[in-house]
C-alpha atoms as a PDB file:
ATOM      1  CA  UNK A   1      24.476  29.968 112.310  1.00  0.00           C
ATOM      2  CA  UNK A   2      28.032  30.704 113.689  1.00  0.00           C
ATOM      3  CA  UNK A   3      26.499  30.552 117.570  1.00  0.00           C
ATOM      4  CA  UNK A   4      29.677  31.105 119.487  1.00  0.00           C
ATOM      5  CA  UNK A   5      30.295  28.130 121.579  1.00  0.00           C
ATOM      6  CA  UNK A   6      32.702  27.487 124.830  1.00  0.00           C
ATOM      7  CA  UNK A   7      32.982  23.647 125.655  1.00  0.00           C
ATOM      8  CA  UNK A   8      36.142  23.933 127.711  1.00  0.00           C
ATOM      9  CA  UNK A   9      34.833  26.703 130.229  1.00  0.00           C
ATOM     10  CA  UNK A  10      33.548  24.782 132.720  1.00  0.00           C
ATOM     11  CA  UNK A  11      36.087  21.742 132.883  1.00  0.00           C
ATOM     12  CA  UNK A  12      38.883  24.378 133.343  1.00  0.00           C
ATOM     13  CA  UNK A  13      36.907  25.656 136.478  1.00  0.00           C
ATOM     14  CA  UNK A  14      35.807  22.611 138.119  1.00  0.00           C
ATOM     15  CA  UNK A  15      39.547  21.188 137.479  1.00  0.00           C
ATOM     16  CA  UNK A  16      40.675  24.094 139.287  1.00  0.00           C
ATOM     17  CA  UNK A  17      39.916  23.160 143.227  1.00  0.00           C
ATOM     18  CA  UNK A  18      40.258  26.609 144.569  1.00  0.00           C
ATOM     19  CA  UNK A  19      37.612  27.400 142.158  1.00  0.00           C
ATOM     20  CA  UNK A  20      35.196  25.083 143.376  1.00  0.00           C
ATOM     21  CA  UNK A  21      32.730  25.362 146.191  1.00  0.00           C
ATOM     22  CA  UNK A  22      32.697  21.787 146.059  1.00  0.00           C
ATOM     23  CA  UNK A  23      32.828  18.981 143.545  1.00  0.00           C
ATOM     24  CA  UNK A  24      30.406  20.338 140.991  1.00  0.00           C
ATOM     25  CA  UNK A  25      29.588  23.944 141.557  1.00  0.00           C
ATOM     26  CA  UNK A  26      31.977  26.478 141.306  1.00  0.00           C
ATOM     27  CA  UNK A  27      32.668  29.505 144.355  1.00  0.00           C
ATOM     28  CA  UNK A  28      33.003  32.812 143.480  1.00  0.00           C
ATOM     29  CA  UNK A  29      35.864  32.931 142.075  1.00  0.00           C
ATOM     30  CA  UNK A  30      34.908  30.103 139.869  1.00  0.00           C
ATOM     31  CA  UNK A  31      32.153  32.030 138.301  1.00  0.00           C
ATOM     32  CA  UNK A  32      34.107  35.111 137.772  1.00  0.00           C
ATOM     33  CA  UNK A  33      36.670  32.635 135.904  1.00  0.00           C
ATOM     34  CA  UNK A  34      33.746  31.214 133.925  1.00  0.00           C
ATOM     35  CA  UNK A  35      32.375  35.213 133.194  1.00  0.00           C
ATOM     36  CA  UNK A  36      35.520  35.707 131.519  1.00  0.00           C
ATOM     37  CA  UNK A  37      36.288  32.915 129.630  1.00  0.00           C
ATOM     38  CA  UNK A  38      33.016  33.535 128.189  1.00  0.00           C
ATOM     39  CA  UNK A  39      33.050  37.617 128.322  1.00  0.00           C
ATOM     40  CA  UNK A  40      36.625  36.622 125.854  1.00  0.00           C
ATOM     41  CA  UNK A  41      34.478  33.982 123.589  1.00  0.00           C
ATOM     42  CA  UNK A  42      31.960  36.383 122.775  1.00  0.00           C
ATOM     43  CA  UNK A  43      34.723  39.531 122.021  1.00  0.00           C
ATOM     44  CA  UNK A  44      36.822  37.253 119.853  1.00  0.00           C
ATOM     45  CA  UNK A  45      33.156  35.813 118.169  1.00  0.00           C
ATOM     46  CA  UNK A  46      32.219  39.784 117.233  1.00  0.00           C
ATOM     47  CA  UNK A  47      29.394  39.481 119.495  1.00  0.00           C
ATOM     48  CA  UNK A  48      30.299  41.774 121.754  1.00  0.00           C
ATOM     49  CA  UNK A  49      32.736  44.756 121.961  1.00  0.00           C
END
């Protein structure tokens, strides 16, 4: 079905300690990180312009 799929996303946050809030939940930052690595799968998928 071609679902576009990001497995690294979230390791690449939570590896990140300033983008943590603490060991598994990422801070604000960390979820703006995570928006766009996403936000940049689903542009270079076509599913989004």
């Amino acid at each position: 079905m071609k679902i576009p799929f990001e497995e690294e996303a979230l390791t690449t946050v939570l590896s990140d300690g300033s983008l943590r809030s603490d060991y598994i939940h990422p801070n604000a930052a960390g979820y703006r990180k995570l928006a766009e690595l996403i936000a940049a799968l689903l542009k270079k998928s076509g599913a989004v312009e």
